[in-house]
Protein backbone atom coordinates (compact mmCIF):
# COMPACT_ATOMS: atom_id res chain seq x y z
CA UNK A 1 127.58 15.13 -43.76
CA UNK A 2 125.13 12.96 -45.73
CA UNK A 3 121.97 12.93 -43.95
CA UNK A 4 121.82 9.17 -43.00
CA UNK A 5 125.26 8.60 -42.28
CA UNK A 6 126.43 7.35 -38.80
CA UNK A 7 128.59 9.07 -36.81
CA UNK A 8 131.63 7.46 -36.07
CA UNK A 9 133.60 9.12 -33.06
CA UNK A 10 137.38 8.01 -32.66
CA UNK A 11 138.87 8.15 -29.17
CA UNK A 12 142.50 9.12 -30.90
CA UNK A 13 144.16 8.21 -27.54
CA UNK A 14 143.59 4.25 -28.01
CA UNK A 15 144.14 4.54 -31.51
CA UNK A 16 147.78 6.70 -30.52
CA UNK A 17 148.52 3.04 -27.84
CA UNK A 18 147.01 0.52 -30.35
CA UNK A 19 149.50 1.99 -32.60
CA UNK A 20 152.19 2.27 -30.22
CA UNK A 21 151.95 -1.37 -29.22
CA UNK A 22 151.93 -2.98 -32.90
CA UNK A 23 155.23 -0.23 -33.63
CA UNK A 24 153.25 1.56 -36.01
CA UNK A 25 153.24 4.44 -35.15
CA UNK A 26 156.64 7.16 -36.76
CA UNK A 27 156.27 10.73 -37.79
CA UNK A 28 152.99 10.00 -40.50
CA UNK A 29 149.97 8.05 -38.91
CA UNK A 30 148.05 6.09 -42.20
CA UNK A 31 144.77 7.54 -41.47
CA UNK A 32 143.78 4.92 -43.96
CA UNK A 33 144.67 2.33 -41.66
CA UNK A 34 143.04 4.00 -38.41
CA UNK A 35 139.67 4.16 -39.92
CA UNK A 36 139.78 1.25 -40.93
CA UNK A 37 140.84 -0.79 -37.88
CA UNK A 38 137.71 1.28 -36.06
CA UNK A 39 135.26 0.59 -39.40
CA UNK A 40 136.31 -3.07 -38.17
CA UNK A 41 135.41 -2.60 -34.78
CA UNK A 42 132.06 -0.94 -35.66
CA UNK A 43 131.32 -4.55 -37.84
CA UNK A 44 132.59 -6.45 -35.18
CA UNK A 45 130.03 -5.23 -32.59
CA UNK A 46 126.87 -5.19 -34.54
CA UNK A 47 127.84 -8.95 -35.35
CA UNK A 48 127.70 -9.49 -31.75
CA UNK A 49 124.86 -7.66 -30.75
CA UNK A 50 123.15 -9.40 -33.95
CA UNK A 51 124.28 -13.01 -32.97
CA UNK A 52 123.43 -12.37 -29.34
CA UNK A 53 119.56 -11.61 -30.67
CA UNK A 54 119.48 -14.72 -32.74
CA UNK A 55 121.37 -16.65 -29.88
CA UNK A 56 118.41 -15.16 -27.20
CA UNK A 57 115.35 -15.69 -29.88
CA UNK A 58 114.20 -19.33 -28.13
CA UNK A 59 111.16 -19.22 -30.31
CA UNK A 60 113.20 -18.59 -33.30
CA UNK A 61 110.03 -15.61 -34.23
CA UNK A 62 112.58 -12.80 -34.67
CA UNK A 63 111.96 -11.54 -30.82
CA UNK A 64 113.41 -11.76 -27.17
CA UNK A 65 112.30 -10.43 -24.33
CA UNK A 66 112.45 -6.74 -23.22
CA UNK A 67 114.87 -7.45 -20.22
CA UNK A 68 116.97 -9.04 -22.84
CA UNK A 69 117.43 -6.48 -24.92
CA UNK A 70 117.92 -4.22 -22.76
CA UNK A 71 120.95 -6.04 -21.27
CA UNK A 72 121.77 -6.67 -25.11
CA UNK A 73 122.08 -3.28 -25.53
CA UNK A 74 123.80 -1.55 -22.73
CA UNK A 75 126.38 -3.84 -22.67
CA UNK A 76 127.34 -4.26 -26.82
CA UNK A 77 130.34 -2.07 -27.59
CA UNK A 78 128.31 -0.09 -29.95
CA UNK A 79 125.98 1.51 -27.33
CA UNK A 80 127.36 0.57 -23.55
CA UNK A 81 127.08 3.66 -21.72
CA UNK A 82 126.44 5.80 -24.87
CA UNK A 83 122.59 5.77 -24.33
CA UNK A 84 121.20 7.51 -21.37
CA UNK A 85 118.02 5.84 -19.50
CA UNK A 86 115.22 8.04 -21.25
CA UNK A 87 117.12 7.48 -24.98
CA UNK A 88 117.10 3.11 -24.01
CA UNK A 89 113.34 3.25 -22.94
CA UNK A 90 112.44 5.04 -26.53
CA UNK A 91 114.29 2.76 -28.37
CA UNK A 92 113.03 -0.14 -26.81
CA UNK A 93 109.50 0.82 -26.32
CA UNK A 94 109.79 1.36 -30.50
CA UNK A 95 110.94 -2.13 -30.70
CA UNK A 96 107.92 -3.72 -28.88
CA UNK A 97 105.32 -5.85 -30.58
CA UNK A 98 101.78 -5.96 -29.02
CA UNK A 99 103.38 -9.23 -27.27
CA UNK A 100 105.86 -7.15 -25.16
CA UNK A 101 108.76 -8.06 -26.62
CA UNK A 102 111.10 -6.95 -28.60
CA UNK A 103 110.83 -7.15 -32.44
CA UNK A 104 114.39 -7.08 -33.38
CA UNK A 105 114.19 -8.32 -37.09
CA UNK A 106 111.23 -6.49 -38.21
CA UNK A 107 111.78 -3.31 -36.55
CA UNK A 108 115.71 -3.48 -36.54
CA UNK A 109 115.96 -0.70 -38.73
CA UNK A 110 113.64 1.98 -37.19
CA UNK A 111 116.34 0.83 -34.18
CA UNK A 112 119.05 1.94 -35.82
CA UNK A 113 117.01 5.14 -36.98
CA UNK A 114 115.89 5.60 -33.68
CA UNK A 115 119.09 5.46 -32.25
CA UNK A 116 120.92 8.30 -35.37
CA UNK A 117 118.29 10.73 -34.12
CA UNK A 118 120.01 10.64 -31.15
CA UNK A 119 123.03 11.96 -31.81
């Protein structure tokens, strides 16, 4: 595996019902089409989490608060319950400015590095 690339873990039950329901799913799955319906997902939620940082940015600067981002975080689809308390507090504490707040724009990639070091 290429040493940036994300990992992408696929909870093959939902896929196995979201197929089921749409009538999808015969003797060959399209593996094709599995990945990517969950690529889609993926997009989907960092749109959200990115429009829910521009939506909470009242000074328009490119920050929100800490709280904010916190709650931001734990509850996009991306990261929910996937980041334990100790993992959230070094991700966020590398997104603080000397303000206290939370740089998302300028330090939104050492965010997403932060958070591939991870797992």
């Amino acid at each position: 595996m290429e040493r940036h690339a994300k990992k992408l873990e696929i909870d093959m039950s939902i896929v196995k019902k979201e197929l089921e329901a749409e009538n999808i799913l015969g003797n060959e799955v399209n593996l094709k089409y599995v990945i990517n319906k969950e690529f889609k997902k993926v997009q989907i939620s960092e749109i959200n989490l990115k429009n829910a940082f521009l939506n909470g940015d009242n000074n328009k600067n490119g920050t929100v608060t800490i709280e904010y981002a916190k709650t931001l975080i734990t509850t996009n689809e991306l990261f929910g319950n996937k980041l334990s308390s100790e993992d959230l507090n070094k991700v966020l504490e590398s997104l603080k400015n000397d303000q206290n707040q939370c740089n998302y724009i300028g330090k939104k990639h050492n965010f997403f590095k932060r958070y591939q070091n991870i797992y």
